[in-house]
PDB file of N, CA and C in Angstrom:
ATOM      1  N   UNK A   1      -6.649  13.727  -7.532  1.00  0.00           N
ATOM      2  CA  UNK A   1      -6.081  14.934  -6.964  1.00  0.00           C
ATOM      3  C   UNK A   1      -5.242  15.608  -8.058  1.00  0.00           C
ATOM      4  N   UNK A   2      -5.520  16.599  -8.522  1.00  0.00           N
ATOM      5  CA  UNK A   2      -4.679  17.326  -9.223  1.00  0.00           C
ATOM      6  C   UNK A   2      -3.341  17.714  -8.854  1.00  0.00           C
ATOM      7  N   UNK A   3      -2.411  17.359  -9.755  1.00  0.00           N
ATOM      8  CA  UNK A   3      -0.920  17.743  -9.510  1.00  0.00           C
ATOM      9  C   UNK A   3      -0.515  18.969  -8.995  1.00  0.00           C
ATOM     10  N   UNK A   4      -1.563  20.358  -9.066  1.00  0.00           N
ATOM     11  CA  UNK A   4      -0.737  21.420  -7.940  1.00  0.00           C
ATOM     12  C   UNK A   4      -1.053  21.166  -7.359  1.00  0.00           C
ATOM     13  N   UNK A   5      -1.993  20.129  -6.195  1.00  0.00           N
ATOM     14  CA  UNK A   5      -2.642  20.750  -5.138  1.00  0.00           C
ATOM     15  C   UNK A   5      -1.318  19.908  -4.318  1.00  0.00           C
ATOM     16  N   UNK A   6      -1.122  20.169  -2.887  1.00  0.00           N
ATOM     17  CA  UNK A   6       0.025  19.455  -1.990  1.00  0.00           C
ATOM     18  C   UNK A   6      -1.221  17.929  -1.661  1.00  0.00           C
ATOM     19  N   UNK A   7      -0.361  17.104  -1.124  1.00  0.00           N
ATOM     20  CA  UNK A   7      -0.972  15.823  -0.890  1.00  0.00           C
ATOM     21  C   UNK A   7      -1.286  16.335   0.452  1.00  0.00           C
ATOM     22  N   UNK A   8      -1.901  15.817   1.031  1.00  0.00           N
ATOM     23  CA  UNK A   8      -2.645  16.132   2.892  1.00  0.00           C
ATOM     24  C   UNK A   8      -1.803  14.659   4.226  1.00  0.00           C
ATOM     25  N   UNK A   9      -0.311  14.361   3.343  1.00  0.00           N
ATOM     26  CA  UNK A   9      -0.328  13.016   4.631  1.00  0.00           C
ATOM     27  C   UNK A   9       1.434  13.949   4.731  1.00  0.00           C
ATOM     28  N   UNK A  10       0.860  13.782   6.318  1.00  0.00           N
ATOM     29  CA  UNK A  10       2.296  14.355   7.109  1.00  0.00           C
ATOM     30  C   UNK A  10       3.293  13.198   7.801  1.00  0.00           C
ATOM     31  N   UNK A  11       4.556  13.527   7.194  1.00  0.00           N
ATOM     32  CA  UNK A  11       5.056  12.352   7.911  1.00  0.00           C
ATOM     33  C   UNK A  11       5.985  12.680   9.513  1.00  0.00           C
ATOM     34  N   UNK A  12       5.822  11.408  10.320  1.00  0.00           N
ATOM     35  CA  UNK A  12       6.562  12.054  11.651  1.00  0.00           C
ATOM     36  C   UNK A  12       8.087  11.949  11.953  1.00  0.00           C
ATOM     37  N   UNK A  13       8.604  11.910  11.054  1.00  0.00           N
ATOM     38  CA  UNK A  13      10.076  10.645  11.083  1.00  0.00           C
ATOM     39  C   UNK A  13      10.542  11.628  11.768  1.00  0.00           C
ATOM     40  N   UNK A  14      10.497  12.895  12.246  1.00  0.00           N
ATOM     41  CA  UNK A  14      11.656  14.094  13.092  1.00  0.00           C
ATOM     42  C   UNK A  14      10.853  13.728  14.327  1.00  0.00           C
ATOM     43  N   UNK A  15       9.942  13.457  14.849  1.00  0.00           N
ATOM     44  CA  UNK A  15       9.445  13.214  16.378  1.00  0.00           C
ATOM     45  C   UNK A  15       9.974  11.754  16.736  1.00  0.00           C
ATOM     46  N   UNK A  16       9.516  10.611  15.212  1.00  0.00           N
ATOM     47  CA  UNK A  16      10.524   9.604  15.776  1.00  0.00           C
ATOM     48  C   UNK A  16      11.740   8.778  16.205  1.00  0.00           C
ATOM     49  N   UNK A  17      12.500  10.297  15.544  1.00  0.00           N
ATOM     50  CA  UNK A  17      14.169  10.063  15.501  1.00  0.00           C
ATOM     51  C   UNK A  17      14.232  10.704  16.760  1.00  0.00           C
ATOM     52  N   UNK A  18      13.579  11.472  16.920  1.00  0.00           N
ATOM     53  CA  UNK A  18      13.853  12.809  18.321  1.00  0.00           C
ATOM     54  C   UNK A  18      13.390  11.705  19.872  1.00  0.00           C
ATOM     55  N   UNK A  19      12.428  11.261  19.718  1.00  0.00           N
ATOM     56  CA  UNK A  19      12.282   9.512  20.795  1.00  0.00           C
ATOM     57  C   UNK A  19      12.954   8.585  20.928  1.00  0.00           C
ATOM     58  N   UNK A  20      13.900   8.352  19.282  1.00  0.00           N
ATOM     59  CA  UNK A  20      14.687   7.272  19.700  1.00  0.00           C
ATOM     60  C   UNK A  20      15.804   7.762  19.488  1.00  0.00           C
ATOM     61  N   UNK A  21      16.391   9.056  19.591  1.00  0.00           N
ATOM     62  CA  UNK A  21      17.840   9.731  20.076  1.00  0.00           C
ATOM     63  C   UNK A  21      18.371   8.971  18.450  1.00  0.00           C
ATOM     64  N   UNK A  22      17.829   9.311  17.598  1.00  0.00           N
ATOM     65  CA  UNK A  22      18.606   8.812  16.214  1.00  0.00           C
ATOM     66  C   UNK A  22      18.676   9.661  15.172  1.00  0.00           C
ATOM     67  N   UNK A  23      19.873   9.458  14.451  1.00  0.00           N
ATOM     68  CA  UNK A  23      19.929  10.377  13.158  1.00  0.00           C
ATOM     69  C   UNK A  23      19.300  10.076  11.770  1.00  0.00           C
ATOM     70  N   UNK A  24      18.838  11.102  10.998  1.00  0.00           N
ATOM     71  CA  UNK A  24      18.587  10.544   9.826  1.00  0.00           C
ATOM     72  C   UNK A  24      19.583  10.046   9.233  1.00  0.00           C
ATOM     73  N   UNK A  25      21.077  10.105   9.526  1.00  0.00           N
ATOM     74  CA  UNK A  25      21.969   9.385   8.719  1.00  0.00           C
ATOM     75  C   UNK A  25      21.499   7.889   9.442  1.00  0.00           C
ATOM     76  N   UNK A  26      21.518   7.540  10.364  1.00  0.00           N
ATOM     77  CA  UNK A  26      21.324   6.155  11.108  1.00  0.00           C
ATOM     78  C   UNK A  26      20.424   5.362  10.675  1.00  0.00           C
ATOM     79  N   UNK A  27      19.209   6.065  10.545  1.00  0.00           N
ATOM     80  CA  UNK A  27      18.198   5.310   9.921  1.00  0.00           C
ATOM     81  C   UNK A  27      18.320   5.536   8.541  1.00  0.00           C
ATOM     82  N   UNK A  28      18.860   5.963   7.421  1.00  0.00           N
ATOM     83  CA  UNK A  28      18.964   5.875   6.611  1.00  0.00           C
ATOM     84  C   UNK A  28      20.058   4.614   6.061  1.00  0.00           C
ATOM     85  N   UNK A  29      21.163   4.396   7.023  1.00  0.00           N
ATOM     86  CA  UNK A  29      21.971   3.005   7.197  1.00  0.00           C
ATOM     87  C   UNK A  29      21.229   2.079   7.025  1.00  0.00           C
ATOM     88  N   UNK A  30      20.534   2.064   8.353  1.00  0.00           N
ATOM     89  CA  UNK A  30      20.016   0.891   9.120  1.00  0.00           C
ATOM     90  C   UNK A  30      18.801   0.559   7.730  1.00  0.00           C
ATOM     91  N   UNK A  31      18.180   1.111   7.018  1.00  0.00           N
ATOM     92  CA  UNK A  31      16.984   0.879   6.088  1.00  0.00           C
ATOM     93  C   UNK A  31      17.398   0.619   4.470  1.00  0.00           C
ATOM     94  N   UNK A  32      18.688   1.144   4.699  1.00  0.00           N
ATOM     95  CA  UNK A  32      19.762   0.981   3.212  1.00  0.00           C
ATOM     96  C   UNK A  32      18.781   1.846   1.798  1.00  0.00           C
ATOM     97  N   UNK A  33      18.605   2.919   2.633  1.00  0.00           N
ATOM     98  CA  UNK A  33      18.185   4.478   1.665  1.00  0.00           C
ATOM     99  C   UNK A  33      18.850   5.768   1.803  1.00  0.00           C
ATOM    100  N   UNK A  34      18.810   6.276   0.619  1.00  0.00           N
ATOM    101  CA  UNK A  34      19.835   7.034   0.984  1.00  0.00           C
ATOM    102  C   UNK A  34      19.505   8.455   2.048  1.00  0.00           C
ATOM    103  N   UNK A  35      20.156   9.450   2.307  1.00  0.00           N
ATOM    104  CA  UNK A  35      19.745  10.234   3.224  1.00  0.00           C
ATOM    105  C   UNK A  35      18.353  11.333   2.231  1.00  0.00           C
ATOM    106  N   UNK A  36      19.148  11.778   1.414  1.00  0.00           N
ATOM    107  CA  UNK A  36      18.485  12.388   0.480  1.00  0.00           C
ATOM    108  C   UNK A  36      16.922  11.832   0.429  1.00  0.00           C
ATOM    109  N   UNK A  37      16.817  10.832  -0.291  1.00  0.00           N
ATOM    110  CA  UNK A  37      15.384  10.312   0.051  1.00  0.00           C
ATOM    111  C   UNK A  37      14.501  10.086   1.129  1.00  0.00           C
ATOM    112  N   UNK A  38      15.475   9.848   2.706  1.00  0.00           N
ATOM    113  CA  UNK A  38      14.611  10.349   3.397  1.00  0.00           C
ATOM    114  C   UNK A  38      14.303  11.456   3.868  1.00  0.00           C
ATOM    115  N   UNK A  39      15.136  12.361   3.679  1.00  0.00           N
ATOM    116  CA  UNK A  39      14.681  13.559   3.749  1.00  0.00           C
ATOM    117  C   UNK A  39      13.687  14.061   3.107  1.00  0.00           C
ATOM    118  N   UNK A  40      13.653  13.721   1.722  1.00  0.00           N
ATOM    119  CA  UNK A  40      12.492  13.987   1.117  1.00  0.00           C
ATOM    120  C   UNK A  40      10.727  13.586   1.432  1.00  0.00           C
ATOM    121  N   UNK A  41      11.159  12.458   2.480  1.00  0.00           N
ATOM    122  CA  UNK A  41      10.225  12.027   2.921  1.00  0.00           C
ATOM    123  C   UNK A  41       9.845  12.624   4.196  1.00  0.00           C
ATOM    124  N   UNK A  42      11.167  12.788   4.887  1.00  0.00           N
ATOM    125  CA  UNK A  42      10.915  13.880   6.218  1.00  0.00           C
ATOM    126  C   UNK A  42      10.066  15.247   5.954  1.00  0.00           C
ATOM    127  N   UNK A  43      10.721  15.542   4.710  1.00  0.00           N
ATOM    128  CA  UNK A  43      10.397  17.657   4.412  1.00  0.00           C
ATOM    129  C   UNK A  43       8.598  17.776   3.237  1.00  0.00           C
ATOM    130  N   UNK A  44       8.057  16.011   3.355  1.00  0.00           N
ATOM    131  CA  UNK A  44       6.628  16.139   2.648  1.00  0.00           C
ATOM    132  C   UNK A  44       6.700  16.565   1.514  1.00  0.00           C
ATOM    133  N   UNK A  45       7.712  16.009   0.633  1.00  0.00           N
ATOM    134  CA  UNK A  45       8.427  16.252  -0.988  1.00  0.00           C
ATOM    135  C   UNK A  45       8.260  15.096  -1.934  1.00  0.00           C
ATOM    136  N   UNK A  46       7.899  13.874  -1.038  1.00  0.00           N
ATOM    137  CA  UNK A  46       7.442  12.744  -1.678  1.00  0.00           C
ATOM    138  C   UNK A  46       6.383  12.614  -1.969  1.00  0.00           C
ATOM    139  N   UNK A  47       6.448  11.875  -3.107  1.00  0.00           N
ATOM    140  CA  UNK A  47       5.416  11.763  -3.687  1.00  0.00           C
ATOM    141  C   UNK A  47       4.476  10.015  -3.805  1.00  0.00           C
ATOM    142  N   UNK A  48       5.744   9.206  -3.398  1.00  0.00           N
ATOM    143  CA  UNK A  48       5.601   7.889  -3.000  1.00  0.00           C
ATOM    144  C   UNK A  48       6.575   7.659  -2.230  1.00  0.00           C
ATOM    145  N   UNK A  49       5.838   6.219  -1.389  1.00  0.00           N
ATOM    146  CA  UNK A  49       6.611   5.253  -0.695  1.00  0.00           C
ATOM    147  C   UNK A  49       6.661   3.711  -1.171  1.00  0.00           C
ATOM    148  N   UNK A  50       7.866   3.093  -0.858  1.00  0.00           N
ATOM    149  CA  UNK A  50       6.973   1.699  -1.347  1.00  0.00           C
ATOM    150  C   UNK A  50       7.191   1.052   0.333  1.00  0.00           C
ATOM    151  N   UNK A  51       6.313   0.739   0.120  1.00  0.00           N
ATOM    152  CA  UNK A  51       6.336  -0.836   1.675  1.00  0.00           C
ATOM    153  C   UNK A  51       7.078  -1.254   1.729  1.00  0.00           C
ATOM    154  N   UNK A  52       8.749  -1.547   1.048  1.00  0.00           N
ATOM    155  CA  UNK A  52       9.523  -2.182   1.762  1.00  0.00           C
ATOM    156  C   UNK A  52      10.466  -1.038   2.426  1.00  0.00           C
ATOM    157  N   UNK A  53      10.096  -0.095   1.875  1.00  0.00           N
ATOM    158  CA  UNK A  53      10.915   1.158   2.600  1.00  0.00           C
ATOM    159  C   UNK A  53      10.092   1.288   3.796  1.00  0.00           C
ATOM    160  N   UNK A  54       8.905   1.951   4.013  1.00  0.00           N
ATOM    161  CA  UNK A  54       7.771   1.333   5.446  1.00  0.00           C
ATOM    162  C   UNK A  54       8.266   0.603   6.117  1.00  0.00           C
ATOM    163  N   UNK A  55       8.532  -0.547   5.747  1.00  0.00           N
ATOM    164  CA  UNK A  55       8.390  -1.634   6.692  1.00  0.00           C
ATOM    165  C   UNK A  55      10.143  -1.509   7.395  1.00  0.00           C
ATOM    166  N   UNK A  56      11.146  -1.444   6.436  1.00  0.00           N
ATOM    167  CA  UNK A  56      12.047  -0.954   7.144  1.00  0.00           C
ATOM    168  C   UNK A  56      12.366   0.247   8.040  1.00  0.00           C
ATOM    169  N   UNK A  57      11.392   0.937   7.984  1.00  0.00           N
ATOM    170  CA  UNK A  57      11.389   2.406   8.996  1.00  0.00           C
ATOM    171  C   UNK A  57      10.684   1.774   9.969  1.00  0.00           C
ATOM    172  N   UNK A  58       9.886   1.514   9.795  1.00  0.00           N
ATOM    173  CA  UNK A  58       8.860   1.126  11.176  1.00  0.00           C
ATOM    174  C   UNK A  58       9.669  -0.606  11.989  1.00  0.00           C
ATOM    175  N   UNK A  59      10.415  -1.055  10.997  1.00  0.00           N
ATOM    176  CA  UNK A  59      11.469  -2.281  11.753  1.00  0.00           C
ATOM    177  C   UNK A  59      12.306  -1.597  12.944  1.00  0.00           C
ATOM    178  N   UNK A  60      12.780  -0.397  12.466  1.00  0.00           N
ATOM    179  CA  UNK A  60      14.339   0.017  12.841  1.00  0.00           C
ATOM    180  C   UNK A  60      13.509   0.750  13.766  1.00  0.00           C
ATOM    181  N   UNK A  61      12.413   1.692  13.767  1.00  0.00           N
ATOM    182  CA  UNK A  61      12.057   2.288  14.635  1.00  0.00           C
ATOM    183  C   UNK A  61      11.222   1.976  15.812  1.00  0.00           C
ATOM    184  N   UNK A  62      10.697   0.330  15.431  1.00  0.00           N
ATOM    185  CA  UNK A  62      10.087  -0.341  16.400  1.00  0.00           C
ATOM    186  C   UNK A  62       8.440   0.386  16.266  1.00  0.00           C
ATOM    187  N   UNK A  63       8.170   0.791  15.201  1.00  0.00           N
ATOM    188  CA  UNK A  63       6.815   1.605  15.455  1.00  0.00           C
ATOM    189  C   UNK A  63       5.816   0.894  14.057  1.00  0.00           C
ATOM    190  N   UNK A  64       4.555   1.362  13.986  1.00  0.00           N
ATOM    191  CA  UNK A  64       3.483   0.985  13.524  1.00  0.00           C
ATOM    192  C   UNK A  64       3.240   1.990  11.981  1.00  0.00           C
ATOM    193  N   UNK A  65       2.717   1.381  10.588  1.00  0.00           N
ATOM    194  CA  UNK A  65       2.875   2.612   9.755  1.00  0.00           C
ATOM    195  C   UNK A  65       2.515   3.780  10.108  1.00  0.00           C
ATOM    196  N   UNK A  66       1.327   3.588  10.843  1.00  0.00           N
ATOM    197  CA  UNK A  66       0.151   5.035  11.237  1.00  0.00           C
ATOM    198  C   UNK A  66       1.241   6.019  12.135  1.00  0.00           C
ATOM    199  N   UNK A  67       2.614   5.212  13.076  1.00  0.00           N
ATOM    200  CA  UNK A  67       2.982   6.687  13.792  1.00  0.00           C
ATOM    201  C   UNK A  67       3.790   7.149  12.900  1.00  0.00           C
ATOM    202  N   UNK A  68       4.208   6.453  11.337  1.00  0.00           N
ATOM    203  CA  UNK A  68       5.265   7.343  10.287  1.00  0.00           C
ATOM    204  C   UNK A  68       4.410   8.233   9.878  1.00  0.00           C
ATOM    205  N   UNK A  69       3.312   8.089   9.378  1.00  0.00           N
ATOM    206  CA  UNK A  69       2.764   8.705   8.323  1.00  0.00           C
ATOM    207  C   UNK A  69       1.330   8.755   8.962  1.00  0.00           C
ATOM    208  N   UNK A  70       0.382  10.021   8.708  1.00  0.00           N
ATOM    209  CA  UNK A  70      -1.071  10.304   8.760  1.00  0.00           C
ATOM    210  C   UNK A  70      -1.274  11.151   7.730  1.00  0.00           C
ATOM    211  N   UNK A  71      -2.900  11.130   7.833  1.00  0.00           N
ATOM    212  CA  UNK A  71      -3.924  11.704   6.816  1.00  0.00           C
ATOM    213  C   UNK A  71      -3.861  12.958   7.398  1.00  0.00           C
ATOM    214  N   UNK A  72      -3.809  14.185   6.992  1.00  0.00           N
ATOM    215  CA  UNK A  72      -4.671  15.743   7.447  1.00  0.00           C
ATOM    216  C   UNK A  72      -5.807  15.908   6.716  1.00  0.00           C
ATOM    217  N   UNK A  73      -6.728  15.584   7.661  1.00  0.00           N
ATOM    218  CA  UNK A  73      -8.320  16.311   7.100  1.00  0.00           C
ATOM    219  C   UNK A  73      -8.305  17.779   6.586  1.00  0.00           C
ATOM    220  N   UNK A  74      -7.729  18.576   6.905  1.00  0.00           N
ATOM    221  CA  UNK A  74      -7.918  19.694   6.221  1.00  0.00           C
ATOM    222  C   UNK A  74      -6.514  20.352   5.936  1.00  0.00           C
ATOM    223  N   UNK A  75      -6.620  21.978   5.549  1.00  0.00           N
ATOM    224  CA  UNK A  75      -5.274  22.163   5.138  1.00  0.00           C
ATOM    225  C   UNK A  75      -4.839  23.252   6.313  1.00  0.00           C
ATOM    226  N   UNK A  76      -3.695  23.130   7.134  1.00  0.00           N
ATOM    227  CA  UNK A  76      -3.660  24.225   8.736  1.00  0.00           C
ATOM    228  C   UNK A  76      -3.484  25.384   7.922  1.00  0.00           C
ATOM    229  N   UNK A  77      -2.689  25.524   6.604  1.00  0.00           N
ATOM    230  CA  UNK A  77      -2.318  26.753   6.705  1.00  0.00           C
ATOM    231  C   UNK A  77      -3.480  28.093   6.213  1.00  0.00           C
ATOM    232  N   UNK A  78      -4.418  27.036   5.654  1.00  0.00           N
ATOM    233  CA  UNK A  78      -5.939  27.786   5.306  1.00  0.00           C
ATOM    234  C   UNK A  78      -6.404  27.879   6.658  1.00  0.00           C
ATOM    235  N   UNK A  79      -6.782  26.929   7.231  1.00  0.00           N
ATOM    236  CA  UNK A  79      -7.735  26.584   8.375  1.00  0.00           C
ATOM    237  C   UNK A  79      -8.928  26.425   7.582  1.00  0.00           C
ATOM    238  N   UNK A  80      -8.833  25.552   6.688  1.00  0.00           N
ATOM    239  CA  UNK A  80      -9.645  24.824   5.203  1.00  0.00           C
ATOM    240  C   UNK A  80      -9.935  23.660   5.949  1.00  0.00           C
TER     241      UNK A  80
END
């Protein structure tokens, strides 16, 4: 994938904080990252994750990798 193009994986961490009545400061505690970085991960600015950060989001949030993060088959804002 070439470096301009945007990556196609959306992450859900604002629907899963918004289910479990939590802040990104909270889960950023609870996972021992800072807010900044997850935000970056919230606003689709990242460029990596590593699995022990995963596995601590999906610990604290009680959820599975697939409801943090998915693939987009195409691009919405084309309708590509």
């Amino acid at each position: 994938m070439p470096p301009e193009q945007p990556h196609q994986i959306e992450c859900h961490l604002d629907r899963l904080l918004a289910e479990r009545g939590m802040t990104l400061a909270e889960l950023a505690a609870r996972v021992d990252v800072t807010i900044a970085n997850l935000s970056i991960l919230k606003n689709r600015r990242a460029k990596a994750i590593r699995f022990s950060t995963l596995s601590a989001i999906c610990r604290e949030l009680d959820c599975q990798p697939g409801d943090v993060l998915s693939y987009r088959t195409s691009d919405r804002r084309t309708g590509a």
